[in-house]
C-alpha atoms as a PDB file:
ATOM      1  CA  UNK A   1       0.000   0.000   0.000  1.00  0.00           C
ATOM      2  CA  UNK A   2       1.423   3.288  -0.903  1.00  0.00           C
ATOM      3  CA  UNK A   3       0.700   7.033   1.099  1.00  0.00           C
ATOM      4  CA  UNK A   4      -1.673   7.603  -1.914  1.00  0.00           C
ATOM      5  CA  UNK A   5      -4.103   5.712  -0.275  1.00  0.00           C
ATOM      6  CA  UNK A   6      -4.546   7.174   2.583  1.00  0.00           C
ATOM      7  CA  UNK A   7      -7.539  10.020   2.911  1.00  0.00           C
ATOM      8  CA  UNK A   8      -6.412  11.750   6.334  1.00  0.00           C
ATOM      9  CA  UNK A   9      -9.850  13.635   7.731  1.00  0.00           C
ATOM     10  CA  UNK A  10     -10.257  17.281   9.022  1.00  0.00           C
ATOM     11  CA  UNK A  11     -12.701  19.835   8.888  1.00  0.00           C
ATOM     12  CA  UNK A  12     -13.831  19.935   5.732  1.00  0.00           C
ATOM     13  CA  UNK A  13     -17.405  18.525   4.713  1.00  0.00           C
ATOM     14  CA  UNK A  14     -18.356  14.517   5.049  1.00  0.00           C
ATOM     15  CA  UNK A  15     -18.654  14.814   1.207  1.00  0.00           C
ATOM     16  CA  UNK A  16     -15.274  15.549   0.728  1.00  0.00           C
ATOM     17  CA  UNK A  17     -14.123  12.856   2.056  1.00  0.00           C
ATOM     18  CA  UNK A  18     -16.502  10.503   0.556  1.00  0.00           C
ATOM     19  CA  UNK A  19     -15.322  11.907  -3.113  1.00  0.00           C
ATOM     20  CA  UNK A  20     -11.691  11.368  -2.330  1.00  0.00           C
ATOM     21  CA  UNK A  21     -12.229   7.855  -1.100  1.00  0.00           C
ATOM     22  CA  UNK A  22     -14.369   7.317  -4.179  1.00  0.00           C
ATOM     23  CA  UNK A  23     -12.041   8.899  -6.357  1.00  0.00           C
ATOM     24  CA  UNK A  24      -9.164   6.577  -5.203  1.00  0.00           C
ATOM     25  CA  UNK A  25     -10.832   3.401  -5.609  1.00  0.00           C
ATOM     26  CA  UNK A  26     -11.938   4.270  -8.994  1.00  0.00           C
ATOM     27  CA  UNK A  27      -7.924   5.409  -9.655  1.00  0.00           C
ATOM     28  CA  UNK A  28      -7.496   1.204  -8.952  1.00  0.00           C
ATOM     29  CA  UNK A  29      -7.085   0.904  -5.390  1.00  0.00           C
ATOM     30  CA  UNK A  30      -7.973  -2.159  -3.793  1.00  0.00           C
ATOM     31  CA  UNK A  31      -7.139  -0.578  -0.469  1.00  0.00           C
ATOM     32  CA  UNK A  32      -8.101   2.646   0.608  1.00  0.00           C
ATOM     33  CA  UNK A  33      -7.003   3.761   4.808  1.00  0.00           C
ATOM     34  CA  UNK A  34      -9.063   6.892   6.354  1.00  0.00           C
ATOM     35  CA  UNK A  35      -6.830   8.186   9.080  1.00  0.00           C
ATOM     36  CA  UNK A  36      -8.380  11.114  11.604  1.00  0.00           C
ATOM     37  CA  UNK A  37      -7.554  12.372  15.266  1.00  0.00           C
ATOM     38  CA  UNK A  38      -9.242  14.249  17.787  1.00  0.00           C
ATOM     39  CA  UNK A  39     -13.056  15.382  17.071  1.00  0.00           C
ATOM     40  CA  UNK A  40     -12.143  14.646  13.203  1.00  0.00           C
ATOM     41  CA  UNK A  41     -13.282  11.260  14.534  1.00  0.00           C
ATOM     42  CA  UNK A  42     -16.693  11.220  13.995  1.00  0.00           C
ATOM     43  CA  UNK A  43     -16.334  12.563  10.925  1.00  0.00           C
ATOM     44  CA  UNK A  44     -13.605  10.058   9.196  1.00  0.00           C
ATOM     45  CA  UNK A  45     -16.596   7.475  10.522  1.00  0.00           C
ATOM     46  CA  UNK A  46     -19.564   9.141   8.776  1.00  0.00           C
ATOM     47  CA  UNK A  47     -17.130   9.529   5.740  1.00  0.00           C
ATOM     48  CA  UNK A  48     -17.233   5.866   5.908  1.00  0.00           C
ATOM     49  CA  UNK A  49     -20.254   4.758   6.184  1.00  0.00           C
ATOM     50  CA  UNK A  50     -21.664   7.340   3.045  1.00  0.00           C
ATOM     51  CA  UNK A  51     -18.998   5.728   0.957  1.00  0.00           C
ATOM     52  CA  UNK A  52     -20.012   1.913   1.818  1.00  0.00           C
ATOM     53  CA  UNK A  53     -23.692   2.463   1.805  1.00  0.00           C
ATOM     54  CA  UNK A  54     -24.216   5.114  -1.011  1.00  0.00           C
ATOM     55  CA  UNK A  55     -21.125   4.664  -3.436  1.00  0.00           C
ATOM     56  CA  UNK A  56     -19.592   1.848  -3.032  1.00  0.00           C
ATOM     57  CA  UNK A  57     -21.632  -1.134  -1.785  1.00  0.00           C
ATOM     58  CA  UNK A  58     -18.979  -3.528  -3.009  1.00  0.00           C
ATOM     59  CA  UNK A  59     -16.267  -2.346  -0.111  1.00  0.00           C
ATOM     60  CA  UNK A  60     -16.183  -3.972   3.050  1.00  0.00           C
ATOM     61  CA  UNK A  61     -14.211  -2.864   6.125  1.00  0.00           C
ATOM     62  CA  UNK A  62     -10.816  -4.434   6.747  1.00  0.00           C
ATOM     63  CA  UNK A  63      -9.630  -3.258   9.792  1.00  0.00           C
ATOM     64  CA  UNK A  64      -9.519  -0.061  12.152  1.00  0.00           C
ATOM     65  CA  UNK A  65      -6.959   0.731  14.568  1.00  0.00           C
ATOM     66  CA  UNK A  66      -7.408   3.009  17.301  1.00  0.00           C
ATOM     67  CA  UNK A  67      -4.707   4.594  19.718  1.00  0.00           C
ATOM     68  CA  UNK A  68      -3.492   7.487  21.481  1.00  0.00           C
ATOM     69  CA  UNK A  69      -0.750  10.165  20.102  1.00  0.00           C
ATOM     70  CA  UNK A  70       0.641  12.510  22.344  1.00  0.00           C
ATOM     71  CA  UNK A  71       0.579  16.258  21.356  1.00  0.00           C
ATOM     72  CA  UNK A  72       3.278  18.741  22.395  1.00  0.00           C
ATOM     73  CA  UNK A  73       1.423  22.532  22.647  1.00  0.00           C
ATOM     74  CA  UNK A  74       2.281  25.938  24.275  1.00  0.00           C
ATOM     75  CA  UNK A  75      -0.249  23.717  26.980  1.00  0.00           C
ATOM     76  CA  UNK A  76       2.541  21.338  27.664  1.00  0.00           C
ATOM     77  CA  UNK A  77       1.684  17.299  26.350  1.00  0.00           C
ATOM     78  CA  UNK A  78      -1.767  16.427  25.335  1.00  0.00           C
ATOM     79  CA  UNK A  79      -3.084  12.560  24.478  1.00  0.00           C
ATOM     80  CA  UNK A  80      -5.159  12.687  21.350  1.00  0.00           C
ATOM     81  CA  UNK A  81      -7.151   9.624  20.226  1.00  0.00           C
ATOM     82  CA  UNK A  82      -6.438   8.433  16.676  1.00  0.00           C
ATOM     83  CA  UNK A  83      -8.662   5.949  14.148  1.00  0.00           C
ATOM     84  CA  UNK A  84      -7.301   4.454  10.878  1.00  0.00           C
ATOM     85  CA  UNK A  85     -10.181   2.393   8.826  1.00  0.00           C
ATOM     86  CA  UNK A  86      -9.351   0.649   6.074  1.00  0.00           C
ATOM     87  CA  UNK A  87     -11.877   0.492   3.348  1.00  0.00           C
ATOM     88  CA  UNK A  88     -11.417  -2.596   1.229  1.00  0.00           C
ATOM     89  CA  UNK A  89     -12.670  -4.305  -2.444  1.00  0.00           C
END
C-alpha cells in the first residue's frame, strides 16, 4: 500500500471525504485507509459509512486501529485519540 491511499480527515465537509475515497478506488485501489484524530473522529466514521452504503456497496471494512498520540502545545503534552479504517474491495 502506498501514502496515496490514505484520505487523512479534518474539517472539511463529510462529502469531501466521501469523493476522495471514491475517487481513489476508482484510480485502482484495492485498499483505501481513512486516518483522523481528535473530534475529526466522527467525521472520518460518517465519511465511511456514506462511501459503503451510497457509493460503493462492493467495499467492506478491513480493519480499524485506534490509539493514542501525544501532542506537544504551548499547553505542555496532550493525548489525542487516533482511528485508521481501512476500506477494502
Amino acid at each position: 500500500m502506498t501514502d496515496n491511499n490514505v484520505v487523512y480527515v479534518g474539517n472539511k465537509p463529510v462529502m469531501n471525504y466521501v469523493l476522495a475515497v471514491v475517487k481513489e478506488f476508482n484510480n485502482g485501489a484495492n485498499e483505501v485507509v481513512i486516518k483522523a484524530r481528535g473530534k475529526a473522529i466522527s467525521r472520518a466514521v460518517d465519511a465511511v459509512e456514506v462511501s459503503r452504503n451510497r457509493f460503493l456497496t462492493d467495499t467492506k471494512i478491513n480493519g480499524i486501529t485506534i490509539g493514542t498520540e501525544k501532542m506537544v502545545s504551548e499547553n505542555g503534552a496532550l493525548n489525542v485519540s487516533t482511528i485508521e479504517i481501512v476500506l477494502g474491495k
